[in-house]
PDB file of N, CA and C in Angstrom:
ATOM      1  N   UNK A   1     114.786  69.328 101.221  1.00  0.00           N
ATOM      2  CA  UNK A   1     113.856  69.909 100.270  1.00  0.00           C
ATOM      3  C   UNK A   1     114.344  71.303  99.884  1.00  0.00           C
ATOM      4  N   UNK A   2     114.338  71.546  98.893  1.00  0.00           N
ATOM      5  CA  UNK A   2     114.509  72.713  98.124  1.00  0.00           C
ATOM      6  C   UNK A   2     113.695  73.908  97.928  1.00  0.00           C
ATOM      7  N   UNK A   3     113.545  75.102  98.638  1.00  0.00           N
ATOM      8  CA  UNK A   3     112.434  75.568  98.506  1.00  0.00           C
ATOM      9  C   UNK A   3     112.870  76.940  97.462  1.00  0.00           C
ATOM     10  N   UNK A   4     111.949  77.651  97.012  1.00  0.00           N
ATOM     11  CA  UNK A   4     112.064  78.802  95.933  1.00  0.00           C
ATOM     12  C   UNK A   4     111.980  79.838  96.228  1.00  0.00           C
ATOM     13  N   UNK A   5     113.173  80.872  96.369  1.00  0.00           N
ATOM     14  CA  UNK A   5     113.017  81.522  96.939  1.00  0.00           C
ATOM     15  C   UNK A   5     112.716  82.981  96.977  1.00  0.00           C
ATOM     16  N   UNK A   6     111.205  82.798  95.687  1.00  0.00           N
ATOM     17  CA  UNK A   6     110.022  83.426  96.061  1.00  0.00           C
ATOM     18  C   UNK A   6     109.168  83.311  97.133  1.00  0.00           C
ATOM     19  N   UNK A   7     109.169  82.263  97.585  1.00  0.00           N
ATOM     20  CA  UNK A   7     107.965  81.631  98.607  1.00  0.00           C
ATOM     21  C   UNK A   7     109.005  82.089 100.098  1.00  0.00           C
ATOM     22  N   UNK A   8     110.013  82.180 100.043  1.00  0.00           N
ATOM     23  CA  UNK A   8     110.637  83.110 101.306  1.00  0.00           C
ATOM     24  C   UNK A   8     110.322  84.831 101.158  1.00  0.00           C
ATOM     25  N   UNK A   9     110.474  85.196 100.280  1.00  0.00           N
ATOM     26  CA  UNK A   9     110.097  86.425  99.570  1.00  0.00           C
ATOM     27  C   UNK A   9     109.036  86.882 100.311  1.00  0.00           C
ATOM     28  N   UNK A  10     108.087  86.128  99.339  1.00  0.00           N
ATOM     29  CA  UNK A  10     106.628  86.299  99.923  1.00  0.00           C
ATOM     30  C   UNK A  10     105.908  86.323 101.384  1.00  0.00           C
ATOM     31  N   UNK A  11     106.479  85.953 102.079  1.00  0.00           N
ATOM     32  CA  UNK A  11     106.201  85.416 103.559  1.00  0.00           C
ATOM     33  C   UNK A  11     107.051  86.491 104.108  1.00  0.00           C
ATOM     34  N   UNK A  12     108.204  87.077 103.662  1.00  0.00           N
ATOM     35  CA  UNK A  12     108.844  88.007 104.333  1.00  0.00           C
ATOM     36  C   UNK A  12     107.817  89.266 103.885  1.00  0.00           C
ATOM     37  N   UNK A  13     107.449  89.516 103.075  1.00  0.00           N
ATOM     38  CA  UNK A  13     106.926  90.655 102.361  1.00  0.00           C
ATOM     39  C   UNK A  13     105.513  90.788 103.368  1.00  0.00           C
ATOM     40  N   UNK A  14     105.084  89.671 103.281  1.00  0.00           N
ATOM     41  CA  UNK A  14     103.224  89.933 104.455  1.00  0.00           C
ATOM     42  C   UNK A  14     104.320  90.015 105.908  1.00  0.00           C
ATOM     43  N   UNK A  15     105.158  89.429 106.018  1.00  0.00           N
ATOM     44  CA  UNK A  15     105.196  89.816 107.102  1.00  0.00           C
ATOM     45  C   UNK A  15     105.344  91.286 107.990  1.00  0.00           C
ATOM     46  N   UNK A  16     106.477  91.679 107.085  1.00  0.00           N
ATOM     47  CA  UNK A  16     106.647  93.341 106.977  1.00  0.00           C
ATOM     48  C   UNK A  16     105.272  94.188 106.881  1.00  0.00           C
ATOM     49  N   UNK A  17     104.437  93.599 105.709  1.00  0.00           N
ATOM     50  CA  UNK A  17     103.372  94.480 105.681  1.00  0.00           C
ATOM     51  C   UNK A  17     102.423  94.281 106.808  1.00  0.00           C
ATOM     52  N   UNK A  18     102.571  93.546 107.361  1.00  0.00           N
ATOM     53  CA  UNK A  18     101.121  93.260 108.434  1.00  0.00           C
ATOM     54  C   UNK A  18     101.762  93.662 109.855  1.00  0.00           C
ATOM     55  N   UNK A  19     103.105  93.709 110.039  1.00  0.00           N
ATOM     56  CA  UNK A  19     103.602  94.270 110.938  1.00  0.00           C
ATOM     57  C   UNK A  19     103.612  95.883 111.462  1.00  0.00           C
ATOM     58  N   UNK A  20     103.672  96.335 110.131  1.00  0.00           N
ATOM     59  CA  UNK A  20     104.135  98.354 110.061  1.00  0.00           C
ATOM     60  C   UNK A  20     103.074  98.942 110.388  1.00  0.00           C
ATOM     61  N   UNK A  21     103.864  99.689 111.562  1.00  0.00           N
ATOM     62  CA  UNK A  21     102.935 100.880 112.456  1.00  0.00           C
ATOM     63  C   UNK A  21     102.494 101.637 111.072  1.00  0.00           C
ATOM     64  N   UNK A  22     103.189 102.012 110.463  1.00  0.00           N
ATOM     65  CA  UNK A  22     102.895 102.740 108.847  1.00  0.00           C
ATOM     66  C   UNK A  22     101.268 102.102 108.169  1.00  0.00           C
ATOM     67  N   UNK A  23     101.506 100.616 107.782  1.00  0.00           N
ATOM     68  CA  UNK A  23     100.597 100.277 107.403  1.00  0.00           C
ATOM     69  C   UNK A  23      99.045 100.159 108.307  1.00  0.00           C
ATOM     70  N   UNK A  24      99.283 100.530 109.351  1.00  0.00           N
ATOM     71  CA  UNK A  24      98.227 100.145 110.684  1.00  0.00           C
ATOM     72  C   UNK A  24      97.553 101.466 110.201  1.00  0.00           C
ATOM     73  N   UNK A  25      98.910 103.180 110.107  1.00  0.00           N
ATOM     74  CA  UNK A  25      97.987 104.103 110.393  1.00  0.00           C
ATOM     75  C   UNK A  25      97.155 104.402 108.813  1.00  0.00           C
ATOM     76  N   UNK A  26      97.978 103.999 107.867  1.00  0.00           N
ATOM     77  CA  UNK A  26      97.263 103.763 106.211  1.00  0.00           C
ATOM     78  C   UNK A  26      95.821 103.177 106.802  1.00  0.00           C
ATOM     79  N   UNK A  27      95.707 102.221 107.042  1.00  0.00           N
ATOM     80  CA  UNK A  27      94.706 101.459 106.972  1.00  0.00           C
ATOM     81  C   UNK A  27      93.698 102.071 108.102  1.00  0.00           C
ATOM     82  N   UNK A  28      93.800 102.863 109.201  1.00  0.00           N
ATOM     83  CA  UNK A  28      92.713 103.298 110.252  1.00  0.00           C
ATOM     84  C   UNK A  28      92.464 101.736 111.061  1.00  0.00           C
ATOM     85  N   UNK A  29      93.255 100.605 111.366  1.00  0.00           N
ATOM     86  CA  UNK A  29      93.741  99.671 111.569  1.00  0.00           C
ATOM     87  C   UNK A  29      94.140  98.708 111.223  1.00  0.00           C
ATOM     88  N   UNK A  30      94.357  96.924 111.682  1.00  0.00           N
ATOM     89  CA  UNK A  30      94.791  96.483 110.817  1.00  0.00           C
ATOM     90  C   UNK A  30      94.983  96.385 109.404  1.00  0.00           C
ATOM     91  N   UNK A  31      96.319  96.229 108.814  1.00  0.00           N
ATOM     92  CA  UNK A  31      95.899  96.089 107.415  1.00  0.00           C
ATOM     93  C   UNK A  31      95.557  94.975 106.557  1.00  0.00           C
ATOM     94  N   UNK A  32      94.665  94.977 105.828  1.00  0.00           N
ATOM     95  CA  UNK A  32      94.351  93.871 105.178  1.00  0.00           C
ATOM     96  C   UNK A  32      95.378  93.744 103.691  1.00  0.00           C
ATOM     97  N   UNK A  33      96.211  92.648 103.633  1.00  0.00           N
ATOM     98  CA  UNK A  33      96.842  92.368 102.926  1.00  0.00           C
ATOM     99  C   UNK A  33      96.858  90.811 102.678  1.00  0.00           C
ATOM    100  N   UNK A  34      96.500  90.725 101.722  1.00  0.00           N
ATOM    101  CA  UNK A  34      96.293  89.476 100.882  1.00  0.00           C
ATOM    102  C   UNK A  34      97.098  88.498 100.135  1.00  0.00           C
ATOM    103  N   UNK A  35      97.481  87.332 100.172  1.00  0.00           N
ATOM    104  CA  UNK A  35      98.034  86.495  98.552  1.00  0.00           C
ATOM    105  C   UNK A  35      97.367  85.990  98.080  1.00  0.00           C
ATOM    106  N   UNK A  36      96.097  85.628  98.484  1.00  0.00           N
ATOM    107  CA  UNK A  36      94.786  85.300  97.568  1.00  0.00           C
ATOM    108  C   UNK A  36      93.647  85.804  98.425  1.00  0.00           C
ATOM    109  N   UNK A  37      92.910  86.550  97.826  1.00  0.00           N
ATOM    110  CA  UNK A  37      91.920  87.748  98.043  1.00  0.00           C
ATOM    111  C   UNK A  37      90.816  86.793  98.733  1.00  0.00           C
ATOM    112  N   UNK A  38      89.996  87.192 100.051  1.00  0.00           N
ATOM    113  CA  UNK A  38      88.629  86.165 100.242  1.00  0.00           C
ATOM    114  C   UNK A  38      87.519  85.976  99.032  1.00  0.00           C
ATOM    115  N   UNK A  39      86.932  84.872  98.804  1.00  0.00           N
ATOM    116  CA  UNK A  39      86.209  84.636  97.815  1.00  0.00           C
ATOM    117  C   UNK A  39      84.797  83.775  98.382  1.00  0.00           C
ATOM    118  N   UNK A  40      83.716  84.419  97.974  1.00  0.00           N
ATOM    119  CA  UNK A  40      82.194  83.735  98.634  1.00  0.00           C
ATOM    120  C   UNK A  40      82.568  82.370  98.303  1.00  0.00           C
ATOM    121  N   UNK A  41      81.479  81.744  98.715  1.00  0.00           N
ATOM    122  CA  UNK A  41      81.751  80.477  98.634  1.00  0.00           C
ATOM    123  C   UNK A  41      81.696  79.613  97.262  1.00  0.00           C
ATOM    124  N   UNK A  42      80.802  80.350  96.790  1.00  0.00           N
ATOM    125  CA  UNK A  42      81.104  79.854  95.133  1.00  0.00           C
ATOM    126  C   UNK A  42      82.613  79.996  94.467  1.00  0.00           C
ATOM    127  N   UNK A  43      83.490  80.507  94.879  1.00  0.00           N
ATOM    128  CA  UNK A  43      84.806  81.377  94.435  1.00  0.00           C
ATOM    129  C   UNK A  43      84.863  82.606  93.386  1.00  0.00           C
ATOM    130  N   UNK A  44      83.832  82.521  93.414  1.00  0.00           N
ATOM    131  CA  UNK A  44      83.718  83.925  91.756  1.00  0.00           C
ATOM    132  C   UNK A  44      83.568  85.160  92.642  1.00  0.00           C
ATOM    133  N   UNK A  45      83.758  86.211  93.431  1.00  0.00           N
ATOM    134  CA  UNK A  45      83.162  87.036  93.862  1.00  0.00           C
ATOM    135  C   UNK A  45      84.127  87.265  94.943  1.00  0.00           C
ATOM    136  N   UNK A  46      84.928  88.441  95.083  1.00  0.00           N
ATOM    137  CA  UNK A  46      86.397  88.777  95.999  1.00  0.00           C
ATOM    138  C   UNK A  46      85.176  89.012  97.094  1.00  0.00           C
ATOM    139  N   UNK A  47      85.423  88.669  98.354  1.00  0.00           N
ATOM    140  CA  UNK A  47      84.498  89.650  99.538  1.00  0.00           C
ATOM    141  C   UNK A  47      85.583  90.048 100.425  1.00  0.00           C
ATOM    142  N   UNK A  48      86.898  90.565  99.943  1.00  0.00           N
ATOM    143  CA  UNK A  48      87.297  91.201 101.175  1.00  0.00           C
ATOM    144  C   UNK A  48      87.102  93.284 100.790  1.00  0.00           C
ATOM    145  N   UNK A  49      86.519  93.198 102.304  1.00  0.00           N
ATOM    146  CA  UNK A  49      86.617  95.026 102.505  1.00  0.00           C
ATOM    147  C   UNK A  49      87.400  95.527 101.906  1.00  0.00           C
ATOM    148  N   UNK A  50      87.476  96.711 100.969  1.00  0.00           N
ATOM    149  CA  UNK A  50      88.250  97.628 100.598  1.00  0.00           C
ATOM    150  C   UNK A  50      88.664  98.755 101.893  1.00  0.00           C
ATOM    151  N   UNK A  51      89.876  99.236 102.192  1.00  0.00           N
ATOM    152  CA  UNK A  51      90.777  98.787 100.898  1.00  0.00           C
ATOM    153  C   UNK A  51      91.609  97.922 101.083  1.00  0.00           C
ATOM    154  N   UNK A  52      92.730  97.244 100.231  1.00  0.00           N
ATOM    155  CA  UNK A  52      93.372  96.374 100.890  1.00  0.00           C
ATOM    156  C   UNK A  52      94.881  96.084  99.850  1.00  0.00           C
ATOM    157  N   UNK A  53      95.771  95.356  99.937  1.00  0.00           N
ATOM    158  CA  UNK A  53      96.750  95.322  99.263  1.00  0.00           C
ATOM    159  C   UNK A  53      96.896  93.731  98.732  1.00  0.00           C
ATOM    160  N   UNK A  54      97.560  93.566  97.758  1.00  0.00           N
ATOM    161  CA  UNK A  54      98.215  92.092  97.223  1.00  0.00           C
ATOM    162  C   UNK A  54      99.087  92.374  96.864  1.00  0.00           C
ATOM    163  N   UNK A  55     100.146  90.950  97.528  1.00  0.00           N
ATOM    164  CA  UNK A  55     101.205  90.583  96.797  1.00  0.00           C
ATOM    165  C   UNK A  55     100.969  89.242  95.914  1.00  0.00           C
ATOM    166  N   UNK A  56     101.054  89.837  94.611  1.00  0.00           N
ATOM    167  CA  UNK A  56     100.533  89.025  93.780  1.00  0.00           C
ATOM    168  C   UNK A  56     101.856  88.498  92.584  1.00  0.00           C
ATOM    169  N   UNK A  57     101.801  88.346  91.803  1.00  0.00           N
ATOM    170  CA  UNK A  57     103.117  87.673  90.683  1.00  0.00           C
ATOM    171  C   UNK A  57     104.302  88.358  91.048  1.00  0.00           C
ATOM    172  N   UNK A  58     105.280  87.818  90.704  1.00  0.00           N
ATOM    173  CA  UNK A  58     106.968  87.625  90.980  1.00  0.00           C
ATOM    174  C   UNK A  58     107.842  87.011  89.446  1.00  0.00           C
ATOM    175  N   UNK A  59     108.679  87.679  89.481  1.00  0.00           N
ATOM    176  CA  UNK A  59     109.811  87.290  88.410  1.00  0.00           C
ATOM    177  C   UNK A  59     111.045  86.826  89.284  1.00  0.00           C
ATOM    178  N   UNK A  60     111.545  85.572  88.866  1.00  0.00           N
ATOM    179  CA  UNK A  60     112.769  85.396  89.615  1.00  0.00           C
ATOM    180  C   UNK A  60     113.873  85.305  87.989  1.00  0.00           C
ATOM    181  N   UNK A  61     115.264  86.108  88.294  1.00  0.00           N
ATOM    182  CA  UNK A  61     116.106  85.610  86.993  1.00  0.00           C
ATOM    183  C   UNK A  61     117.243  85.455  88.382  1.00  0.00           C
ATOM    184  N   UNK A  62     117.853  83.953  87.854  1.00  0.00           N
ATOM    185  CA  UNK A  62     118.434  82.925  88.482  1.00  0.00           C
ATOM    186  C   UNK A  62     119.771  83.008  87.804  1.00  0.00           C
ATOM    187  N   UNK A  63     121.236  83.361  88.099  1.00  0.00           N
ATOM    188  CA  UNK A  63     122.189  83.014  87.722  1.00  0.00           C
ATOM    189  C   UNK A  63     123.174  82.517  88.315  1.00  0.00           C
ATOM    190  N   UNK A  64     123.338  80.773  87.838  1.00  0.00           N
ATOM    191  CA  UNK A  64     124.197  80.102  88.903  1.00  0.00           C
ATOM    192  C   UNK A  64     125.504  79.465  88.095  1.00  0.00           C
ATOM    193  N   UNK A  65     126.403  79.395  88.505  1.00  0.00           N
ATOM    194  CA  UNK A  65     127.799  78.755  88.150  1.00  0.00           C
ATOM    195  C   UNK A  65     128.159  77.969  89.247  1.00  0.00           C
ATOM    196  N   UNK A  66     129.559  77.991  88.650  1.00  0.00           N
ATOM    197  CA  UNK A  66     130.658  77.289  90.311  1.00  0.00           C
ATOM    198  C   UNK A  66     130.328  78.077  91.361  1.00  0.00           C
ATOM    199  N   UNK A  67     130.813  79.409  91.455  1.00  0.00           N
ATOM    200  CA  UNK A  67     131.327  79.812  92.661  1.00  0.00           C
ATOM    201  C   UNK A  67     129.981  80.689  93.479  1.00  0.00           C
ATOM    202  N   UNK A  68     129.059  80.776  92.695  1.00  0.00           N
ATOM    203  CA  UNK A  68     127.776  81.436  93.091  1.00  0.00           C
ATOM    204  C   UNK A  68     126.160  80.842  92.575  1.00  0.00           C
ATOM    205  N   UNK A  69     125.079  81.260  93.194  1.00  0.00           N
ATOM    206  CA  UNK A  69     123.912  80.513  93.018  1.00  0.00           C
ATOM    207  C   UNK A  69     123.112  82.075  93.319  1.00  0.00           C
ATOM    208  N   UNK A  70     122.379  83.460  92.714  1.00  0.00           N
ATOM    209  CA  UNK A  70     122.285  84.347  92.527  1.00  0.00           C
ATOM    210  C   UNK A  70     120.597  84.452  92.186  1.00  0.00           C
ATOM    211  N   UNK A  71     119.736  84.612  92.849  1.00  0.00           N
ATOM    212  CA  UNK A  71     118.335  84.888  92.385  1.00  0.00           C
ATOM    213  C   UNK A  71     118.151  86.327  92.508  1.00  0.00           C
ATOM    214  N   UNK A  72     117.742  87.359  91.680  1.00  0.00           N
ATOM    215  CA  UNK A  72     117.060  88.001  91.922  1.00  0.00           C
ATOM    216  C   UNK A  72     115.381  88.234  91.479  1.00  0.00           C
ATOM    217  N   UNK A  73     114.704  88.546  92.342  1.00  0.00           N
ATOM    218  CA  UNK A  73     113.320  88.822  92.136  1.00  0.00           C
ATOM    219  C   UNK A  73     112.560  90.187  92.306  1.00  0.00           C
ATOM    220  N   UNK A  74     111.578  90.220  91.556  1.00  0.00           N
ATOM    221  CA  UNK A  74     110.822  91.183  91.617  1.00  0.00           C
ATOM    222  C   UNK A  74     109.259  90.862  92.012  1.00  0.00           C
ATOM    223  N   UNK A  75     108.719  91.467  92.487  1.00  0.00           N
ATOM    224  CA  UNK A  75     107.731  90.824  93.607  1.00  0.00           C
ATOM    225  C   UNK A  75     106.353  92.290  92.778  1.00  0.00           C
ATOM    226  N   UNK A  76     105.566  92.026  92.547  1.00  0.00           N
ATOM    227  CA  UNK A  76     104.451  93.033  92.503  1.00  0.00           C
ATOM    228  C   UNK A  76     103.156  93.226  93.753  1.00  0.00           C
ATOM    229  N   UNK A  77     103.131  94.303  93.894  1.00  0.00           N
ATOM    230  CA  UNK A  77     102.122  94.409  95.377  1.00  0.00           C
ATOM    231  C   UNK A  77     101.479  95.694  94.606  1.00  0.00           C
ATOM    232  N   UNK A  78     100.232  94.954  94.692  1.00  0.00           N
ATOM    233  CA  UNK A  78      98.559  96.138  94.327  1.00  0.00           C
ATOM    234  C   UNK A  78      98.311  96.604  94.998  1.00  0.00           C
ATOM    235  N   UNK A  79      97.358  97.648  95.481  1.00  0.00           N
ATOM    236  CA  UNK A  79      96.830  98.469  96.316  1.00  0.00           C
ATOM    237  C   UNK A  79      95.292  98.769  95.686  1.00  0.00           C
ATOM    238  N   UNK A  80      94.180  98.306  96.027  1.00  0.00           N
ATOM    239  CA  UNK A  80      92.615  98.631  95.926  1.00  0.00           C
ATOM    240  C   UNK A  80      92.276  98.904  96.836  1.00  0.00           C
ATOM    241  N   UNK A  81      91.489  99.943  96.122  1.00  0.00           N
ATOM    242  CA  UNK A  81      90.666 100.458  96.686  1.00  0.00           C
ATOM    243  C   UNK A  81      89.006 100.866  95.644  1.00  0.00           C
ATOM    244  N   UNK A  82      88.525 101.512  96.435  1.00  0.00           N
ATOM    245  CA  UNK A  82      86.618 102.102  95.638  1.00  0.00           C
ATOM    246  C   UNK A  82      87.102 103.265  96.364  1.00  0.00           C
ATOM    247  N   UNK A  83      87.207 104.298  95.058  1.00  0.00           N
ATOM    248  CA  UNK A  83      87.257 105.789  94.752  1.00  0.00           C
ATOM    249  C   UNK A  83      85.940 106.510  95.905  1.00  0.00           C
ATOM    250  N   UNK A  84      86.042 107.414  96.459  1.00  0.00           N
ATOM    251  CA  UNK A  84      84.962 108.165  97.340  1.00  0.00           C
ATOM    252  C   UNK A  84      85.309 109.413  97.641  1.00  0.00           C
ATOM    253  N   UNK A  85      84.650 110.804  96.695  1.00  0.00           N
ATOM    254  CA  UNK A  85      84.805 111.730  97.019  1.00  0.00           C
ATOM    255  C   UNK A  85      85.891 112.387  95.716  1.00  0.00           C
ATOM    256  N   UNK A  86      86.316 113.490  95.974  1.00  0.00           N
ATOM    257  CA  UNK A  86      87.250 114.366  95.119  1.00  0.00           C
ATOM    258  C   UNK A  86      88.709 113.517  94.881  1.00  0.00           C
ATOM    259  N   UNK A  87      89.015 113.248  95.427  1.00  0.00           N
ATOM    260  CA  UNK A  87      90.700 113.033  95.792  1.00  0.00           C
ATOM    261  C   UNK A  87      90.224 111.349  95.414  1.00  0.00           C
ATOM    262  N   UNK A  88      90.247 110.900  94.393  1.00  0.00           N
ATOM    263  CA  UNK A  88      90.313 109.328  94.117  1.00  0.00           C
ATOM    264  C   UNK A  88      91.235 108.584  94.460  1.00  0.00           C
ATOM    265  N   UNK A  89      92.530 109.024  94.474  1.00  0.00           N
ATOM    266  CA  UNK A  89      93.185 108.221  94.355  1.00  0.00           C
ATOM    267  C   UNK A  89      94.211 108.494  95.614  1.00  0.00           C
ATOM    268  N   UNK A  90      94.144 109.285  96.295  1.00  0.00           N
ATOM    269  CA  UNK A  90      94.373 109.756  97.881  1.00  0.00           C
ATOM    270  C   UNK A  90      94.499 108.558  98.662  1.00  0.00           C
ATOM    271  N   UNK A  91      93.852 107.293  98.888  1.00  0.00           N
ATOM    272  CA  UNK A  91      93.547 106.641 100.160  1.00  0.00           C
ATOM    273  C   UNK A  91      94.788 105.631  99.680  1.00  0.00           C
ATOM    274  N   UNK A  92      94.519 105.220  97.839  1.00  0.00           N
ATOM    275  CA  UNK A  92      96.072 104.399  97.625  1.00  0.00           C
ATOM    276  C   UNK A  92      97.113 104.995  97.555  1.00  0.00           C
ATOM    277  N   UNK A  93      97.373 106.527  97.469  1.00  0.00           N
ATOM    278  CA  UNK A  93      98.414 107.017  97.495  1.00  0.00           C
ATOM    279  C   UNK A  93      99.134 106.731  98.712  1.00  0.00           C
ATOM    280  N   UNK A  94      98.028 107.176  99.723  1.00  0.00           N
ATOM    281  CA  UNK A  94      99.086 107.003 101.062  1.00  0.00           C
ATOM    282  C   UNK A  94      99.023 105.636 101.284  1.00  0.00           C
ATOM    283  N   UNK A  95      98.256 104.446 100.891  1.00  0.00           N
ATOM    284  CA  UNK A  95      98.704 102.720 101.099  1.00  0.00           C
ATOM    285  C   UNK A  95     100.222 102.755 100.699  1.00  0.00           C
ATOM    286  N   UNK A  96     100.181 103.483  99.478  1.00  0.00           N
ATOM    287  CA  UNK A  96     101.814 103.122  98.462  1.00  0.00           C
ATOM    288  C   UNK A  96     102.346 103.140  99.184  1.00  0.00           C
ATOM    289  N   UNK A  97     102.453 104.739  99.961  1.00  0.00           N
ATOM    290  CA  UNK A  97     103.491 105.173 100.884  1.00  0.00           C
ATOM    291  C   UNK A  97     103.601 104.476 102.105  1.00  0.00           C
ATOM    292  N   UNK A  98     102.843 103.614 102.248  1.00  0.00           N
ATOM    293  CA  UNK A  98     102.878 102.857 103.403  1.00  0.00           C
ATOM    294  C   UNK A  98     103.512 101.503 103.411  1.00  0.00           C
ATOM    295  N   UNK A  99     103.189 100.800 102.304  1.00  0.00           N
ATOM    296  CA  UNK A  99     104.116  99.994 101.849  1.00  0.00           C
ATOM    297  C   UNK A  99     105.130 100.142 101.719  1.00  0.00           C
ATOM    298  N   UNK A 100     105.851 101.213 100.569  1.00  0.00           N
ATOM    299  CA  UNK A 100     107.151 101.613 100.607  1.00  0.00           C
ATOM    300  C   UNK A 100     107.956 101.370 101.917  1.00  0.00           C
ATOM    301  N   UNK A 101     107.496 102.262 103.264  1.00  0.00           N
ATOM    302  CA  UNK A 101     107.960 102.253 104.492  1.00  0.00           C
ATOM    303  C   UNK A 101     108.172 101.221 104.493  1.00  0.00           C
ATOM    304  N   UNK A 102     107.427 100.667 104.835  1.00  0.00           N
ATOM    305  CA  UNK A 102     107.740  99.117 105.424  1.00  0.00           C
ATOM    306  C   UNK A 102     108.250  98.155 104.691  1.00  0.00           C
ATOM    307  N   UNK A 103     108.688  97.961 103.768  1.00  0.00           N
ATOM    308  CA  UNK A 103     109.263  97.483 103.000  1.00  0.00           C
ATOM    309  C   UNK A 103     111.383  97.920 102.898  1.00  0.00           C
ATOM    310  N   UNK A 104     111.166  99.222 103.098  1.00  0.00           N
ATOM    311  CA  UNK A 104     112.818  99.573 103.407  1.00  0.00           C
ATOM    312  C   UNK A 104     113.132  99.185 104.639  1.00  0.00           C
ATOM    313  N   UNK A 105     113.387  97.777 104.586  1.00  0.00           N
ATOM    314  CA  UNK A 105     114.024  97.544 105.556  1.00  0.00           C
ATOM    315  C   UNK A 105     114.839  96.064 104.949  1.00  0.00           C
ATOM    316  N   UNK A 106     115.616  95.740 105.714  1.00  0.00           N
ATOM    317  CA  UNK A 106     115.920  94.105 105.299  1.00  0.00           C
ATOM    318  C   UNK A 106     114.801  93.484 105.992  1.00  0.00           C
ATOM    319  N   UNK A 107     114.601  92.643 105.231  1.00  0.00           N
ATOM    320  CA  UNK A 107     113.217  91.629 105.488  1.00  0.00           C
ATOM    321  C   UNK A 107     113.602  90.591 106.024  1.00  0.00           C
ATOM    322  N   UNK A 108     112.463  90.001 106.715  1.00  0.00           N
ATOM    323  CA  UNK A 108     112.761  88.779 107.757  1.00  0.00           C
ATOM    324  C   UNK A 108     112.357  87.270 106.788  1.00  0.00           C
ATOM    325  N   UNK A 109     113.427  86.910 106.316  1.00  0.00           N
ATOM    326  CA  UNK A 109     113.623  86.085 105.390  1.00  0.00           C
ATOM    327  C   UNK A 109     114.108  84.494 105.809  1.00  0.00           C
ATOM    328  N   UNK A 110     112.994  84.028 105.402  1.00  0.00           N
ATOM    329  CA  UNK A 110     113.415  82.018 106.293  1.00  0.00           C
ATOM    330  C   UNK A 110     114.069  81.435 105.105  1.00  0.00           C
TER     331      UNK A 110
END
C-alpha cells in the first residue's frame, strides 16, 4: 500500500508537538493539539478548551522522474486562542514560539 506522504507528515508533526517540554510550558500543561477539533455531539459546536493548536491543510508539489520521486510539503498549524486582558495576542505569541521549537528538529517520520 502506498501511503501519502502528508499523512507521515502529519503524525510526525502531533507527535513533536505533544511531546515538547516547550509546548508543555506554553500550555501551563499538556498541550492540546488537534487534527480535528472536539465537536458536541451534534458536530456543529468546537468544545475543546482554549487554547489550543491545529494542524490543519497541507500542500504537497510532487516531482518525479527516473532517477528521483521528490515531495515537498507545506503543512499549516493554527494557534487559538480567546483574547483576556491587555496583551491579546501574548498567550499565541508564545504557542508560536513553542511550536517553532519543537518543530526544529528532524521529525520522527514512519
Amino acid at each position: 500500500m502506498i501511503r501519502d506522504p502528508a499523512y507521515a507528515l502529519q503524525a510526525g508533526i502531533f507527535a513533536a508537538l505533544t511531546a515538547s517540554a516547550d509546548m508543555a510550558t506554553a500550555f501551563g500543561g499538556a498541550p492540546r493539539v488537534y487534527d480535528g477539533v472536539p465537536k458536541d455531539p451534534t458536530g456543529a459546536v468546537d468544545t475543546a478548551a482554549f487554547p489550543y493548536v491545529t494542524i490543519g491543510e497541507d500542500q504537497l508539489i510532487g516531482q518525479t522522474n527516473q532517477a528521483s520521486d521528490v515531495t515537498e510539503i507545506a503543512a499549516k498549524i493554527e494557534v487559538w486562542s480567546r483574547p483576556q486582558g491587555a496583551n491579546d495576542f501574548g498567550e499565541c505569541k508564545q504557542i508560536a514560539g513553542a511550536v517553532r521549537a519543537a518543530l526544529d528538529q528532524a521529525l520522527p517520520l514512519d
